[in-house]
N, C-alpha and C. Protein backbone atom coordinates (compact mmCIF):
# COMPACT_ATOMS: atom_id res chain seq x y z
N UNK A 1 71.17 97.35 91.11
CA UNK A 1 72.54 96.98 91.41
C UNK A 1 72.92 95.75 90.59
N UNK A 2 74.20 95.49 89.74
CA UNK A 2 74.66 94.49 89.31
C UNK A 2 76.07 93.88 90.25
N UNK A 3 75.76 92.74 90.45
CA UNK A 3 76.49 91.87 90.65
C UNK A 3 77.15 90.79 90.18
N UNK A 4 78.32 90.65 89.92
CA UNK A 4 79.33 90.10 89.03
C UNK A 4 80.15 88.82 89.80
N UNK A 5 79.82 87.43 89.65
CA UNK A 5 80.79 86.39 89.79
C UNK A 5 81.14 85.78 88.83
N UNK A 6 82.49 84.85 89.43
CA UNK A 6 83.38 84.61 88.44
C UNK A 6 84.28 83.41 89.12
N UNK A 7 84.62 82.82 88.24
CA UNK A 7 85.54 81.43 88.84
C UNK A 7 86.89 82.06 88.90
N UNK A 8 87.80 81.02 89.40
CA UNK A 8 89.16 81.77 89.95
C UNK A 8 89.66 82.20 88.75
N UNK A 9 89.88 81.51 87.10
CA UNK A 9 90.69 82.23 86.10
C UNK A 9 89.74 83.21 85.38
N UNK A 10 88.25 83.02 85.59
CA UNK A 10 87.78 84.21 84.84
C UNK A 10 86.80 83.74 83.38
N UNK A 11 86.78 82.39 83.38
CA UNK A 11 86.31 82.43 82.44
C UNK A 11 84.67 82.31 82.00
N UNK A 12 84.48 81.89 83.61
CA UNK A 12 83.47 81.38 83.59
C UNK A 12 82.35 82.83 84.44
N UNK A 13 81.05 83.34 84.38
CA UNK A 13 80.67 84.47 84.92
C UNK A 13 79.55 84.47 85.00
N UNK A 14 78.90 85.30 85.82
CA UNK A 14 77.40 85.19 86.20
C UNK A 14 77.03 87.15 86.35
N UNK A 15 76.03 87.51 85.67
CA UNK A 15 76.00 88.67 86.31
C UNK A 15 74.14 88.79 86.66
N UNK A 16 74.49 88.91 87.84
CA UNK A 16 72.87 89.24 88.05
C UNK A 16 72.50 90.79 88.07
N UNK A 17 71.14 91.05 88.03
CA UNK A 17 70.88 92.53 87.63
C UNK A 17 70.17 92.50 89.12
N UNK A 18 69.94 92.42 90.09
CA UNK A 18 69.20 92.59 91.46
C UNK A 18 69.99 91.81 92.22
N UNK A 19 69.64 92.42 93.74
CA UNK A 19 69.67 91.79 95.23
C UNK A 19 69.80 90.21 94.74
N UNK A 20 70.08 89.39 95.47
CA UNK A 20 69.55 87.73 95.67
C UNK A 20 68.64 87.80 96.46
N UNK A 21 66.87 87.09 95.89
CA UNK A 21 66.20 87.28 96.63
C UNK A 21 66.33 85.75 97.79
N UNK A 22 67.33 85.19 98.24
CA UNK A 22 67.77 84.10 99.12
C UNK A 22 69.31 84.31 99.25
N UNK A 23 70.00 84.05 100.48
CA UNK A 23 71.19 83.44 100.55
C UNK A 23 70.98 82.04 101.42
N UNK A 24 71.42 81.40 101.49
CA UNK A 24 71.27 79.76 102.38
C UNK A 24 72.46 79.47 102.60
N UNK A 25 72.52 79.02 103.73
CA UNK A 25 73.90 77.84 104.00
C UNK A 25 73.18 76.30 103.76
N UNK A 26 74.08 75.52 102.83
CA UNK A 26 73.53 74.29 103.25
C UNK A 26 74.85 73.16 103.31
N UNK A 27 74.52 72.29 104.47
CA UNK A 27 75.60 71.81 105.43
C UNK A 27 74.99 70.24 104.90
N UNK A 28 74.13 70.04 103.75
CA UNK A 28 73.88 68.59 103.31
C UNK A 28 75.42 67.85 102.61
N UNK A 29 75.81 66.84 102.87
CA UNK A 29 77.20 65.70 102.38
C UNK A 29 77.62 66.44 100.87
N UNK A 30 76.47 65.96 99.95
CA UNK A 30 76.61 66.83 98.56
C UNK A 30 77.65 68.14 98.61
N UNK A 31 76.85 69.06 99.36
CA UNK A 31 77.15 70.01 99.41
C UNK A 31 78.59 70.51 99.72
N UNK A 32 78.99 69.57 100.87
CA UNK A 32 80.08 69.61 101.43
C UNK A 32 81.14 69.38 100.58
N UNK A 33 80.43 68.28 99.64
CA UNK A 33 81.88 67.39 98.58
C UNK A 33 81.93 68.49 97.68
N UNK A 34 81.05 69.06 97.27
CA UNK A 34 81.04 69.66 95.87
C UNK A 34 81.99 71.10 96.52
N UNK A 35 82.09 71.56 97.35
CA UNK A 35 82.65 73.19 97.92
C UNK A 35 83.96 72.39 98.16
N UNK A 36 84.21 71.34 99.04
CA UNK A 36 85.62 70.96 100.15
C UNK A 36 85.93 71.33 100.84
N UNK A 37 84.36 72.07 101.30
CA UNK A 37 84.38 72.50 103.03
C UNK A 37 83.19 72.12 103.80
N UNK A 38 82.79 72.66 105.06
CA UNK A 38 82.60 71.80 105.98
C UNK A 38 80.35 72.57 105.57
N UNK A 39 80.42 73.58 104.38
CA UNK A 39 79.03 73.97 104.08
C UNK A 39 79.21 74.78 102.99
N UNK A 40 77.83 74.98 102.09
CA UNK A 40 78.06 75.68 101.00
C UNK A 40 77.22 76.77 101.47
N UNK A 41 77.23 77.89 100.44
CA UNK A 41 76.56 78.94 100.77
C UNK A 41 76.23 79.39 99.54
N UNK A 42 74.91 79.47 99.80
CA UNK A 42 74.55 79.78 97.75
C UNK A 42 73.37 80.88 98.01
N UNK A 43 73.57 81.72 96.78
CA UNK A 43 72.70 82.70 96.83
C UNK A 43 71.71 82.38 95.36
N UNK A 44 70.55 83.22 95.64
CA UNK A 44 69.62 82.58 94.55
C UNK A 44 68.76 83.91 93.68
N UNK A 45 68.84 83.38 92.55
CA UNK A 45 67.67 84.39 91.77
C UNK A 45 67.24 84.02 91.23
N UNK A 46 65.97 85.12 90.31
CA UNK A 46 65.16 84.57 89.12
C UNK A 46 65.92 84.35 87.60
N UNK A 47 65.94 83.44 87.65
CA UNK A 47 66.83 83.40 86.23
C UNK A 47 66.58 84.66 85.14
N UNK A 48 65.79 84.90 84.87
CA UNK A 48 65.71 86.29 84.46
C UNK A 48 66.46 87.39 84.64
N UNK A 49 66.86 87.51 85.73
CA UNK A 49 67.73 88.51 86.40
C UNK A 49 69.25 87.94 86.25
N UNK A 50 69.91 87.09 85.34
CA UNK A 50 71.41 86.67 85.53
C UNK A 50 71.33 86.66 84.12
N UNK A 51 72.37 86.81 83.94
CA UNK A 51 73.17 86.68 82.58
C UNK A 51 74.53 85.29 82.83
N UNK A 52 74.75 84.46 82.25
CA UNK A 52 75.67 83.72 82.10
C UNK A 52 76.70 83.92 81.19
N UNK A 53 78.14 83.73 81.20
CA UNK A 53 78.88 83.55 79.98
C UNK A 53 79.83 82.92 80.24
N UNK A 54 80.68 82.32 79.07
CA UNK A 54 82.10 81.16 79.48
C UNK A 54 81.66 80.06 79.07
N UNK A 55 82.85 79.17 78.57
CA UNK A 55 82.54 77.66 78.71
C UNK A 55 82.10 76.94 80.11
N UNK A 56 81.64 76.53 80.17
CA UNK A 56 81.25 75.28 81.29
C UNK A 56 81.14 74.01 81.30
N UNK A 57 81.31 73.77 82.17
CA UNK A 57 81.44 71.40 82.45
C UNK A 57 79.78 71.57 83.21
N UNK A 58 79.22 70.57 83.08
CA UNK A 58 78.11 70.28 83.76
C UNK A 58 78.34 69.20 84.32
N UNK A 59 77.86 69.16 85.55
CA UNK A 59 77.80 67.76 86.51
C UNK A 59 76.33 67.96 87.07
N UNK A 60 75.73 66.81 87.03
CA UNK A 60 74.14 66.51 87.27
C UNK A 60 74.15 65.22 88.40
N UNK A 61 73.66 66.35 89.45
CA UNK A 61 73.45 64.76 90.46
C UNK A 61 72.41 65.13 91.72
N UNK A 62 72.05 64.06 91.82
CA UNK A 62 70.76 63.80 92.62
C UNK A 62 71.30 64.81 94.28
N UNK A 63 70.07 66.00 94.58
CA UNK A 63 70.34 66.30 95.81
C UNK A 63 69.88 65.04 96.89
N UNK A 64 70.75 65.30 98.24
CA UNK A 64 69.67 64.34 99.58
C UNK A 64 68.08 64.69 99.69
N UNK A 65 67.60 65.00 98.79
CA UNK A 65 66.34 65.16 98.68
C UNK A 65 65.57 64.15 97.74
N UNK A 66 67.05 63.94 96.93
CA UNK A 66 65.86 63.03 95.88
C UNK A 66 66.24 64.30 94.21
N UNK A 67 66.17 65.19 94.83
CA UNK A 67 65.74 65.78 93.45
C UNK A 67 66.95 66.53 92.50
N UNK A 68 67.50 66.81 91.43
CA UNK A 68 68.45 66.72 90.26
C UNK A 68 68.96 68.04 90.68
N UNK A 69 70.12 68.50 90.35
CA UNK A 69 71.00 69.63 90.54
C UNK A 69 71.91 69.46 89.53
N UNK A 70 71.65 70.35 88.41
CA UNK A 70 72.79 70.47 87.32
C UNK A 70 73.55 71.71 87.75
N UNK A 71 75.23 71.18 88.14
CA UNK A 71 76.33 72.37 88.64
C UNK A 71 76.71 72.94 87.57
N UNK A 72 77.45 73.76 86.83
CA UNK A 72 78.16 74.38 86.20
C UNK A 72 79.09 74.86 86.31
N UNK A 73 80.66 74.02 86.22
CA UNK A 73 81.64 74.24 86.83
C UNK A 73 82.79 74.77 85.74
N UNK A 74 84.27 75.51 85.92
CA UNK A 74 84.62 76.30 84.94
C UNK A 74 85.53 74.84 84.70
N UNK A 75 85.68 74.53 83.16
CA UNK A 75 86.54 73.38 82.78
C UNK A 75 87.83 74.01 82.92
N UNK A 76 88.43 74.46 83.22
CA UNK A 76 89.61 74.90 83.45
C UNK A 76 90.47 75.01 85.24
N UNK A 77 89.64 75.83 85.45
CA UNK A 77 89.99 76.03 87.20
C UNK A 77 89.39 75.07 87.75
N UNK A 78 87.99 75.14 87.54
CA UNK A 78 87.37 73.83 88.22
C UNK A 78 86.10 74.34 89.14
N UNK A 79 86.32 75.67 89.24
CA UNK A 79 85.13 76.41 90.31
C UNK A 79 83.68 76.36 89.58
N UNK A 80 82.73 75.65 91.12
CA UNK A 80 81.59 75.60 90.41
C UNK A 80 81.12 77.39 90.95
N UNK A 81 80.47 77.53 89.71
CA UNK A 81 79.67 79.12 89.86
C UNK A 81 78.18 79.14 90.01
N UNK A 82 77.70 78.45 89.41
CA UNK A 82 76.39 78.17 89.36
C UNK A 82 75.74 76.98 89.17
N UNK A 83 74.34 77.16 89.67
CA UNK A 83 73.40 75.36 89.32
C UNK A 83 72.25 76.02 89.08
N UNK A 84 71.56 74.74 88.94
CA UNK A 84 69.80 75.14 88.71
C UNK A 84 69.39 73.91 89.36
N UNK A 85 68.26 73.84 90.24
CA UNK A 85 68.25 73.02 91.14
C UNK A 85 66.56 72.71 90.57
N UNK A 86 66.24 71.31 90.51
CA UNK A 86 64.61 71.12 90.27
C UNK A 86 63.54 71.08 91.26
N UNK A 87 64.20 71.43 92.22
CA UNK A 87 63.52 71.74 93.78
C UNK A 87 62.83 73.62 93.06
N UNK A 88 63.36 74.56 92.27
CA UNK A 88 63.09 75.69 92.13
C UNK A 88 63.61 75.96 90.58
N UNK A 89 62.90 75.58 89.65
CA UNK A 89 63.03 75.61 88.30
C UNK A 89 63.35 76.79 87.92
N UNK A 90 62.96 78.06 88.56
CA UNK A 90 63.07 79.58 88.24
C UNK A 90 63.47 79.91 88.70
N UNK A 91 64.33 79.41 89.64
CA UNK A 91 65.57 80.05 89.74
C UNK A 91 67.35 79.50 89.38
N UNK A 92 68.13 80.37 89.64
CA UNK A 92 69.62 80.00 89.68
C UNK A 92 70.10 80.47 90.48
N UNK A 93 71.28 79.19 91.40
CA UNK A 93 71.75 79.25 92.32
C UNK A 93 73.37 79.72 92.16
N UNK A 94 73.64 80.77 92.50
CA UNK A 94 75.23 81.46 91.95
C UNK A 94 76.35 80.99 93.91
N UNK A 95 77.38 80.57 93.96
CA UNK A 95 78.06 80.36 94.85
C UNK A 95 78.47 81.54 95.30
N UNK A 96 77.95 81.61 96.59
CA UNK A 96 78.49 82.95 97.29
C UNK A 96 79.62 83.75 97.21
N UNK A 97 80.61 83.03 97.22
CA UNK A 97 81.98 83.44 96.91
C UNK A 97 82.40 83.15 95.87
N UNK A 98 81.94 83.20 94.93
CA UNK A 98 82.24 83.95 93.60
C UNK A 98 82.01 85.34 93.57
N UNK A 99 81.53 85.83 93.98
CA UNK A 99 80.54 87.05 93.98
C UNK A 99 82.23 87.61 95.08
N UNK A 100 82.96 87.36 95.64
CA UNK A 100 83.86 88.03 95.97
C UNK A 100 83.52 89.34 96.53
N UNK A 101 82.38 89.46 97.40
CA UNK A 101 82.05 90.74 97.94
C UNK A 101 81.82 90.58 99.36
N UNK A 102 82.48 91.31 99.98
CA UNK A 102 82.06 91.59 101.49
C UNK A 102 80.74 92.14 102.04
N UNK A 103 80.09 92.39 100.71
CA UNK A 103 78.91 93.40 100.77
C UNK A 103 77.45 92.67 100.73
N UNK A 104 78.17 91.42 100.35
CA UNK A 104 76.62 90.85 99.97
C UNK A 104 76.00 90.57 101.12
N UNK A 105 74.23 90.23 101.32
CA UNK A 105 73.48 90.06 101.95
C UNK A 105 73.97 88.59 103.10
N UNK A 106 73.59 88.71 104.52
CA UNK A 106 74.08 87.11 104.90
C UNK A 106 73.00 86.78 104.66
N UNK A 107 73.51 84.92 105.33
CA UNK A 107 72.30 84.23 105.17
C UNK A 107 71.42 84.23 106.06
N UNK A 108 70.07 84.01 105.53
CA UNK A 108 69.19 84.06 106.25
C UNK A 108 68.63 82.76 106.98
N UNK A 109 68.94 81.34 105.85
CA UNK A 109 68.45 80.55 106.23
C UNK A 109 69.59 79.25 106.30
N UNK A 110 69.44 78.21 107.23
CA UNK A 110 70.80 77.57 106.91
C UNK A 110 69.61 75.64 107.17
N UNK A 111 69.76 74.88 106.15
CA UNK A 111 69.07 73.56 105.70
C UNK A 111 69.99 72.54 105.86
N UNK A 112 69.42 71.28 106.06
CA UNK A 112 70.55 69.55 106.13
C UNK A 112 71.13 70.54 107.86
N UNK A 113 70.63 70.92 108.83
CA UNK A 113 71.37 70.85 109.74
C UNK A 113 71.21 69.19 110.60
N UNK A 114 71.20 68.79 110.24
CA UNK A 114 71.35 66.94 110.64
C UNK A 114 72.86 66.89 110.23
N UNK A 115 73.57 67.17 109.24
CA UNK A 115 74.71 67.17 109.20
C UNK A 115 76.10 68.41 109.02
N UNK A 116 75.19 69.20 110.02
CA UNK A 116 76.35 70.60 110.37
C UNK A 116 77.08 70.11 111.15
N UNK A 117 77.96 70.78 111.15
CA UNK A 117 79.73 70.61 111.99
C UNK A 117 79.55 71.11 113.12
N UNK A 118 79.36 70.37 114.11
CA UNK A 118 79.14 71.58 115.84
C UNK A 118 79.48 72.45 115.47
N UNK A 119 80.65 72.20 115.41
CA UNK A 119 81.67 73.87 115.05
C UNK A 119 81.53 74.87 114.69
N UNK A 120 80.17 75.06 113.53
CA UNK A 120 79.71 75.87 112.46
C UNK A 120 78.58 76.93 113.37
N UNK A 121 78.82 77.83 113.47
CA UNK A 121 78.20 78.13 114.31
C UNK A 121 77.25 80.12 113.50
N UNK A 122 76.44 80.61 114.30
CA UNK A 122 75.99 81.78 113.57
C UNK A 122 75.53 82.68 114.58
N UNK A 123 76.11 84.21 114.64
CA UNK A 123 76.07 85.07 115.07
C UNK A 123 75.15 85.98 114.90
N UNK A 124 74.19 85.73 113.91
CA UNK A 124 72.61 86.36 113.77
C UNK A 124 71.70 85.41 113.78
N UNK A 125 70.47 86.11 113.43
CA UNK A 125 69.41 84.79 113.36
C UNK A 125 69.29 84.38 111.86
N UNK A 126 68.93 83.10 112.17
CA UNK A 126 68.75 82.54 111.11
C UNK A 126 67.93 81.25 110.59
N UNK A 127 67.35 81.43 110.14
CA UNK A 127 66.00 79.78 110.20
C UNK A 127 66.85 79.07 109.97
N UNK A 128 66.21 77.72 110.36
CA UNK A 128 67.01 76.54 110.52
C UNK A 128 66.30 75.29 110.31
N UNK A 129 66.34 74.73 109.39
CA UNK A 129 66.23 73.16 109.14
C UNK A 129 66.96 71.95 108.93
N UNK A 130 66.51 71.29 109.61
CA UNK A 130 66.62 69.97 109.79
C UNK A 130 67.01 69.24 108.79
N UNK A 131 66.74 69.23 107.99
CA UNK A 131 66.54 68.66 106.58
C UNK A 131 66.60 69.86 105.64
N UNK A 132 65.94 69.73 104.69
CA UNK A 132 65.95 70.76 103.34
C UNK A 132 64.54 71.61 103.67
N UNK A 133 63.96 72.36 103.05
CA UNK A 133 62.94 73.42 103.71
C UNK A 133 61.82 72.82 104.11
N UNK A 134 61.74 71.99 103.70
CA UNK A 134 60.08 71.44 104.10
C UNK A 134 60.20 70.15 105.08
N UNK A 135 61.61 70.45 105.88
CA UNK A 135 61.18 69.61 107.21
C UNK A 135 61.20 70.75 107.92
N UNK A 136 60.75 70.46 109.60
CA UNK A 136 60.23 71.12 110.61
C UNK A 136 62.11 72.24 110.98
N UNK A 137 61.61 73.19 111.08
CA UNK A 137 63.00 73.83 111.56
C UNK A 137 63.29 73.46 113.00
N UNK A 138 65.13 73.94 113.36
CA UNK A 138 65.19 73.21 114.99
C UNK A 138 65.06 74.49 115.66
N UNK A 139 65.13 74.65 116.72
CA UNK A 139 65.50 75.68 117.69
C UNK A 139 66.65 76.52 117.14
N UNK A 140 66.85 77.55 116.88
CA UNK A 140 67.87 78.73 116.78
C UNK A 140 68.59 78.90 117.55
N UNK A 141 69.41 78.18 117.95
CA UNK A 141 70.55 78.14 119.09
C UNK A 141 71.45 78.84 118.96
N UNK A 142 72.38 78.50 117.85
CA UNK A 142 73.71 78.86 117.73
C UNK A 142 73.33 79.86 116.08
C-alpha cells in the first residue's frame, strides 16, 4: 500500500511504500507549539520506505528529552510534514494529517502525558507514558 502526504499547497510530499510501523500521540509543550493544538500525532517509518519531494525549511530543536528533532516544514504554507528525530535515526516521522486519510491506523501509543489536556481523552486502548517511552507508563484510564 502507498501512502501519500502533503502540506496544505502541495508542495511539499512524503510517500511511504508500507503501513506505519507506529502512530503516537504526543502531548509534550514542543509538540503542542509546533501543531497549535492541544497534541501531535505522528506516524513513523523506516526511512527506506518514504520517498520525499518539494522544497523545505528546516527547524532543528531540542525534544523535552534532551535529544535533536530536525522538522521539515513547507516554506510556503508553513505545514510541517515530516522530521527525523535522534531518539530513532531510522526512522521518519510523517504528521498524521497530512496523510489526509480516515483510513489510517490509530494510535497505539500516546507519551509526555504529564502534560495532556484532561480534556484529551481515548476511546481504545492505548499505552501510555508519562514522559517519552522509557519512563514508566500510567494506568490506562481514559
Amino acid at each position: 500500500m502507498t501512502r501519500i502526504a502533503r502540506c496544505c499547497c502541495g508542495a511539499v510530499r512524503a510517500e511511504a511504500t508500507d503501513e506505519p510501523l507506529l502512530v503516537g500521540v504526543c502531548h509534550c509543550t514542543e509538540c503542542q507549539r509546533r501543531t497549535g493544538s492541544a497534541f501531535s500525532v505522528g506516524t513513523y517509518f523506516l526511512k527506506d520506505q518514504v520517498r520525499t519531494e518539494g522544497p523545505s525549511k528546516v527547524y532543528v530543536r531540542s525534544s523535552d528529552s534532551g535529544r535533536k528533532v530536525e522538522i521539515h516544514f513547507c516554506p510556503d504554507c508553513g505545514t510541517s510534514v515530516f522530521w527525523y528525530a535522534e531518539l530513532r535515526p531510522d526512522y521518519i516521522g510523517i504528521a498524521f494529517g497530512t496523510f489526509a486519510d480516515p483510513l489510517m491506523p490509530w494510535p497505539t501509543l500516546s507519551v509526555w502525558e504529564m502534560t495532556r489536556h484532561p480534556w484529551v481523552t481515548f476511546d481504545h486502548p492505548v499505552d501510555r507514558f508519562t514522559g517519552g517511552l522509557s519512563t514508566p507508563a500510567t494506568p490506562a484510564t481514559s
